[in-house]
Protein backbone atom coordinates (compact mmCIF):
# COMPACT_ATOMS: atom_id res chain seq x y z
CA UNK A 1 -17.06 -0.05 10.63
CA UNK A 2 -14.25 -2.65 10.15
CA UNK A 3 -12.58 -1.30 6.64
CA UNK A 4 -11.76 1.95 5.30
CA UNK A 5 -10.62 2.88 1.56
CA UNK A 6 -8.16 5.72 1.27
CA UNK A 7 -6.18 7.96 -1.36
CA UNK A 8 -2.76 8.65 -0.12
CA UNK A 9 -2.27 11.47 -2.38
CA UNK A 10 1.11 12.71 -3.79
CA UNK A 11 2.67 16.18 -3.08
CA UNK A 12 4.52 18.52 -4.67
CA UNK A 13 7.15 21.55 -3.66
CA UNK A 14 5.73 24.42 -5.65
CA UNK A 15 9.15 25.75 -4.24
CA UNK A 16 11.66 25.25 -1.99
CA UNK A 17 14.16 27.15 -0.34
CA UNK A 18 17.60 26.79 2.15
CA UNK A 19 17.02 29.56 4.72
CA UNK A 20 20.08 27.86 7.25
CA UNK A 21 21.77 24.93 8.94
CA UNK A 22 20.53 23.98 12.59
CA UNK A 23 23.79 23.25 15.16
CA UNK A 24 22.28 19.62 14.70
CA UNK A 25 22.35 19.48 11.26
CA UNK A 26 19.16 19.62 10.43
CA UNK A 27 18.29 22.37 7.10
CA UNK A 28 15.70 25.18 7.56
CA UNK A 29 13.48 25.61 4.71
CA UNK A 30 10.46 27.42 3.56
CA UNK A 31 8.55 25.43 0.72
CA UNK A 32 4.51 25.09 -0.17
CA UNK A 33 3.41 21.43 -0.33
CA UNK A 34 0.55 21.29 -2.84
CA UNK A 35 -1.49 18.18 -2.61
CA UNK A 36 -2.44 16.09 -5.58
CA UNK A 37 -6.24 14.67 -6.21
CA UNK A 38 -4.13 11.31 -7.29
CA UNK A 39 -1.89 8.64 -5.46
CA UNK A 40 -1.29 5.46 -3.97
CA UNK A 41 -4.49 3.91 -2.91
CA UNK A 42 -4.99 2.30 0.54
CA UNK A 43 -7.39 -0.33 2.21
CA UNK A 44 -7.39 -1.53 6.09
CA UNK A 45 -9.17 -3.75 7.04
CA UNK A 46 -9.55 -4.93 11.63
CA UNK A 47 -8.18 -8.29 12.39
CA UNK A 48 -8.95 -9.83 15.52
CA UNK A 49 -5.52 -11.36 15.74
CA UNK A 50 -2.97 -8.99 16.46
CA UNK A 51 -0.21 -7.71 14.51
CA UNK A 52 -0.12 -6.11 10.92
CA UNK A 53 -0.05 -7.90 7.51
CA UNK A 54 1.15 -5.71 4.57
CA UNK A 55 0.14 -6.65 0.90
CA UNK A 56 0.87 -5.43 -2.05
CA UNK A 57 1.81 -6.47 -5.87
CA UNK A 58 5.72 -4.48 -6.15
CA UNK A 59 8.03 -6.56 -5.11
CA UNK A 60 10.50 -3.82 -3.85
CA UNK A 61 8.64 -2.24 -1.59
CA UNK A 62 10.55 -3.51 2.40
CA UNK A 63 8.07 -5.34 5.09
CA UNK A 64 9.71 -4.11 8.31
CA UNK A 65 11.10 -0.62 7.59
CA UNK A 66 8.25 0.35 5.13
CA UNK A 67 6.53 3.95 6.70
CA UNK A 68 3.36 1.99 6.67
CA UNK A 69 4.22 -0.75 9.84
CA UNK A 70 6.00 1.82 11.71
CA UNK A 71 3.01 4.08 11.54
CA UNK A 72 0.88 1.51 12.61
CA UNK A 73 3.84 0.25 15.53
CA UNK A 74 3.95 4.23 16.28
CA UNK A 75 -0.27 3.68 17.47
CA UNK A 76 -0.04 0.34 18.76
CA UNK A 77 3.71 0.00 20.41
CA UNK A 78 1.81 -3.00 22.33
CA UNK A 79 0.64 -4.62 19.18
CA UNK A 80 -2.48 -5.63 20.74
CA UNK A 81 -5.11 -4.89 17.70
CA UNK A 82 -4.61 -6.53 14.60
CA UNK A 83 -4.91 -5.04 10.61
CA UNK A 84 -4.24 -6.31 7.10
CA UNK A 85 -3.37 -3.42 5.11
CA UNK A 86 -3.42 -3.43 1.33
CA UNK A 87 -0.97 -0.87 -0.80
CA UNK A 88 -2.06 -0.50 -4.12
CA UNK A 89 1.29 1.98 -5.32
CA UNK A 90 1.47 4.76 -7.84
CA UNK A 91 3.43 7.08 -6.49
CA UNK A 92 7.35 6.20 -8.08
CA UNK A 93 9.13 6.01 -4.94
CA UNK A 94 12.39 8.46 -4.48
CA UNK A 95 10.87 10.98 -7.26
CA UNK A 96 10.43 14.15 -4.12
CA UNK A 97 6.18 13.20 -4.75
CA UNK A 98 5.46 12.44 -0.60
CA UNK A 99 4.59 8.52 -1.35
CA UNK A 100 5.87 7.25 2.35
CA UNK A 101 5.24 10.06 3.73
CA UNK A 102 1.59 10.24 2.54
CA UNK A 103 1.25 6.17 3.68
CA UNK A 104 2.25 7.27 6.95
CA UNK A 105 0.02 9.97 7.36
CA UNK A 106 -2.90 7.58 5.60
CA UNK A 107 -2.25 4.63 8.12
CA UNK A 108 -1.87 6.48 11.26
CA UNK A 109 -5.80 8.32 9.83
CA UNK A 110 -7.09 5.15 9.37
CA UNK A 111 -5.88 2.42 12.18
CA UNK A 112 -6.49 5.52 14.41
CA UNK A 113 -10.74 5.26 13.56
CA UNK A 114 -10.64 1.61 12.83
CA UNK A 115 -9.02 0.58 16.41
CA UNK A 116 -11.04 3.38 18.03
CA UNK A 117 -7.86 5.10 19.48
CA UNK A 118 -9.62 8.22 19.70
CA UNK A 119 -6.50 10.18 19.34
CA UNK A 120 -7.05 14.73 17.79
CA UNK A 121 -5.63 15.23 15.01
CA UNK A 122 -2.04 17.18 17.13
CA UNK A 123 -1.71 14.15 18.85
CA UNK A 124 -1.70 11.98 15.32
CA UNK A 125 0.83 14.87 13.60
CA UNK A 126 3.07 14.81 16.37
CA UNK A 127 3.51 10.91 15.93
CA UNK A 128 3.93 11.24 12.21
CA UNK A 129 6.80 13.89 13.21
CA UNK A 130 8.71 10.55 14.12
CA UNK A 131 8.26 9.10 11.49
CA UNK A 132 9.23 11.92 9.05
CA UNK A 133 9.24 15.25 8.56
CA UNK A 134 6.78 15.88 5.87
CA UNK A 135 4.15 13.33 7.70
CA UNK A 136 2.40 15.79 9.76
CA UNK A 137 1.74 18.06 6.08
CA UNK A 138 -0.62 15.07 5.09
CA UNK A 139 -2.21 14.21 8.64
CA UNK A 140 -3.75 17.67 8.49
CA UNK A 141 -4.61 16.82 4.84
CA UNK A 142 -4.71 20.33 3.22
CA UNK A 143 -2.00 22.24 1.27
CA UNK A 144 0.21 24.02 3.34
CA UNK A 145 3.38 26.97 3.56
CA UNK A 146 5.85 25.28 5.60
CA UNK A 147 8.55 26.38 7.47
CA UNK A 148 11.42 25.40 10.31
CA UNK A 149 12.21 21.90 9.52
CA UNK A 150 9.29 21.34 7.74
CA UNK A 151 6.90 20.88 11.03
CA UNK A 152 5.53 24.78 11.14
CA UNK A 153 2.46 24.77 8.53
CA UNK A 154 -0.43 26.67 7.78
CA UNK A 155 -3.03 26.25 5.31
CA UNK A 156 -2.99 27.95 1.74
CA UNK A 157 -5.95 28.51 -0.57
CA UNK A 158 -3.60 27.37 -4.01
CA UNK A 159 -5.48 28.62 -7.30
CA UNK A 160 -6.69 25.64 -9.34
CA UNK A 161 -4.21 23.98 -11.29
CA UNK A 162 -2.95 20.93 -13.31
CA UNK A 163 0.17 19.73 -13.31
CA UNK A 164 2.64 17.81 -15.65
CA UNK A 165 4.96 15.69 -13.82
CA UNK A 166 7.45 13.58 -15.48
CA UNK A 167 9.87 10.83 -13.60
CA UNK A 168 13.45 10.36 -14.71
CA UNK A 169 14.50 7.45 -14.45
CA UNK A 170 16.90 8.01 -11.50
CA UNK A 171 16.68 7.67 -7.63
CA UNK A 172 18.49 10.58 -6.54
CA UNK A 173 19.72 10.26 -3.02
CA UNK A 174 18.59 13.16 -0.38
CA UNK A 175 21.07 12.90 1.64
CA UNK A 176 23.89 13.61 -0.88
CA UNK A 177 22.35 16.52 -2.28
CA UNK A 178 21.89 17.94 1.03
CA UNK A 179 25.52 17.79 2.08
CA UNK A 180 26.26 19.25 -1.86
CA UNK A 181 29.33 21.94 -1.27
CA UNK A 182 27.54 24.18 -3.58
CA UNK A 183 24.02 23.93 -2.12
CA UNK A 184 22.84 27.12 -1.36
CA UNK A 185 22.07 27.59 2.21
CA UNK A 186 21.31 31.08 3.13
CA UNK A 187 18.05 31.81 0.90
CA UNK A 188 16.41 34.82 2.76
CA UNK A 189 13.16 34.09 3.82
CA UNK A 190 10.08 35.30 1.59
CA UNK A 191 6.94 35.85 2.52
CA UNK A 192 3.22 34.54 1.25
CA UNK A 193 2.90 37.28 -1.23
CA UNK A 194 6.49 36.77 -2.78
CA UNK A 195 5.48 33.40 -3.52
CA UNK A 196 2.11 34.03 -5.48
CA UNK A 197 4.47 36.89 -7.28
CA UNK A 198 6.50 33.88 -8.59
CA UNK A 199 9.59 35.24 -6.79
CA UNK A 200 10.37 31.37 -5.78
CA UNK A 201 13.32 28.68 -6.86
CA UNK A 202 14.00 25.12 -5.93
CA UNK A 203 17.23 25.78 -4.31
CA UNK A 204 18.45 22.05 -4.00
CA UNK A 205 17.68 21.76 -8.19
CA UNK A 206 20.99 22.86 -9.05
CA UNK A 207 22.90 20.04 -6.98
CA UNK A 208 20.66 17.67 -8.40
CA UNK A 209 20.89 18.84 -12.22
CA UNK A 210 24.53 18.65 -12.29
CA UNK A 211 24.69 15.10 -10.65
CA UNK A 212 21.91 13.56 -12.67
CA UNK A 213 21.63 14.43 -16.39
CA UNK A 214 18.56 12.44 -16.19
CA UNK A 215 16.65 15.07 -13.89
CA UNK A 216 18.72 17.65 -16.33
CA UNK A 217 17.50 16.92 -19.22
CA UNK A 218 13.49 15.96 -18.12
CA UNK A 219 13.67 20.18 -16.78
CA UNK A 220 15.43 21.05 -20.38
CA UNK A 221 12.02 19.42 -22.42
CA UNK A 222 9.84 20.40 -19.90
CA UNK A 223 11.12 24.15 -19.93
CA UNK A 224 10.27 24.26 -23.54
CA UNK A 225 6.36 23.96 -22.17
CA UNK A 226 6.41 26.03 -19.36
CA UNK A 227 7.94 26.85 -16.51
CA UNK A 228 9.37 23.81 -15.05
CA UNK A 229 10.58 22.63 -11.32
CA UNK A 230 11.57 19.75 -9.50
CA UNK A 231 9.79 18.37 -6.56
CA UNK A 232 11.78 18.27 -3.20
CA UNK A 233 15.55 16.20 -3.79
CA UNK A 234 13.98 15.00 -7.47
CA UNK A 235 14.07 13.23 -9.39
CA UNK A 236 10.20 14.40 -10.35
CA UNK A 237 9.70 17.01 -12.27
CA UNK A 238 6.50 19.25 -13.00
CA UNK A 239 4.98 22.17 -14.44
CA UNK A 240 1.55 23.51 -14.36
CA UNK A 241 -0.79 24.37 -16.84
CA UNK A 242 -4.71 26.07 -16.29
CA UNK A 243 -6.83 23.33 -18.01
CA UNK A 244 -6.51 19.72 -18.37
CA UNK A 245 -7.29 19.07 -21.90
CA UNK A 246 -3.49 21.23 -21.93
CA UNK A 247 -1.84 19.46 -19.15
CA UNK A 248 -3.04 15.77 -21.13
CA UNK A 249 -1.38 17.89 -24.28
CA UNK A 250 1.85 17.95 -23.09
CA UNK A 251 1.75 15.05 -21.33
CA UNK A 252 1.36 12.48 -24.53
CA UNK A 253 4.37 14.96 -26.14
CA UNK A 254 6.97 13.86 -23.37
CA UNK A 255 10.15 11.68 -24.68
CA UNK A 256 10.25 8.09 -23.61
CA UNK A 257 13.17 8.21 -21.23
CA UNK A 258 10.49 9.59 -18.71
CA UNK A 259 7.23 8.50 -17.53
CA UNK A 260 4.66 11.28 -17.85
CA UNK A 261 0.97 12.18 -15.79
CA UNK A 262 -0.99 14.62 -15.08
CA UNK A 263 -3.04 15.09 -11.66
CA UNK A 264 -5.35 18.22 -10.61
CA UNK A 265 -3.87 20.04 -7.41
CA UNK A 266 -6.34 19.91 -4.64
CA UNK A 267 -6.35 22.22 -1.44
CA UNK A 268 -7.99 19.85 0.93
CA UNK A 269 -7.55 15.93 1.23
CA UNK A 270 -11.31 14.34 -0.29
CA UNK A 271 -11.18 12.07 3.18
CA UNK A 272 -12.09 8.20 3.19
CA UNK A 273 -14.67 5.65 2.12
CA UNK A 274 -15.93 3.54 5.50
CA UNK A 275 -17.05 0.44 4.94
């Protein structure tokens, strides 16, 4: 085996929730990531020369801070094997939809088989902890309630859905919305069953709606369809519908100042093609 094919699969926050502030800053939440049967696609391919060569056709996407070398530094802080790596991207980047996250996870999955590390699963979810917290949600590879920081998860059977999810076109910036005056940060914590009862919120939306009209009005066209959220900080948002053919409906409807798809959510990862 000396190349594997991969989806890196997008996420969404079917909610997400404030519960407190850490002393070191850091926010407590409870959200459920729902994986997405659609992505970014990834291919790796063993090169005896060491070091790691990173292609792909968007220009904007950064060579030495991009999620994908430090995953692969994070397994090989030696740099003794050797990989070209080949990012074919879907996934807008800054829209709350997991994309660096996911090519984290994806890379430290693959190089891990390819270069015959040998390292479980905990060991590879721990690393992707470094490199962010939502990494470790798509090491394990299965939707997942999530609590703490993000790093406590366990799986959830999610029912079968499809989802509409429409980009503004804004970045918005985490970080600001996080220190937002307003931001609610005492959300009591819910449990499981709350959740399927629909008792749920997005509790950094608000922040985001009033600083981005953009991300505004996307929820205002979407509401009109169903019942609409964003995704993590934004700027994605989605809604979810029980059939495709309705999903692909609503989809071709959306206004041009967003771009529109539809994926199926999926509770397990499909896994990856060795060549």
């Amino acid at each position: 085996m000396s190349s594997i094919e991969v989806l890196s699969p997008a996420k969404l926050n079917l909610f997400l929730h404030v519960t407190g502030q850490r002393d070191d800053g850091y926010h407590t939440l409870q959200t459920v990531f729902q994986l997405l049967d659609w992505g970014d696609r990834l291919s790796f391919e063993v090169q005896a020369s060491p070091g790691i060569l990173l292609t792909t056709a968007l220009e904007d996407v950064p060579n030495d801070d991009n999620l994908i070398i430090k995953a692969a530094r994070a397994l090989d802080p030696e740099q003794q094997f050797g990989a070209t790596i080949d990012l074919f991207k879907q996934i807008p980047m800054g829209g709350g939809l997991g994309g660096g996250s996911s090519n984290a996870a994806m890379t430290l999955l693959a190089l891990n088989k390819l270069w015959k590390l040998d390292h479980d699963i905990d060991t590879l979810a721990k690393l992707g902890e470094t490199l962010g917290a939502d990494v470790p949600v798509f090491v394990r590879g299965y939707s997942c309630w999530a609590e703490g920081i993000g790093e406590e998860i366990t799986p959830i059977a999610l029912p079968s859905r499809w989802f509409v999810i429409l980009k503004p076109n804004c970045h918005v910036a985490t970080a600001e919305i996080f220190r937002a005056p307003e931001l609610t940060r005492n959300t009591a914590p819910i449990t499981v069953s709350a959740f399927f009862a629909g008792h749920v919120k997005n509790d950094l939306q608000a922040a985001v709606e009033s600083r981005y009209p953009e991300v505004r009005h996307a929820l205002k066209w979407l509401r009109k369809h169903g019942s609409a959220m964003m995704t993590g900080s934004g700027a994605c948002v989605f809604a979810s519908y029980e059939s495709q053919s309705e999903a692909e409906r609503i989809a071709r409807l959306a206004p041009e100042t967003v771009s529109a798809f539809v994926a199926k959510g999926i509770n397990k990862h499909p896994g990856m093609v060795h060549h």
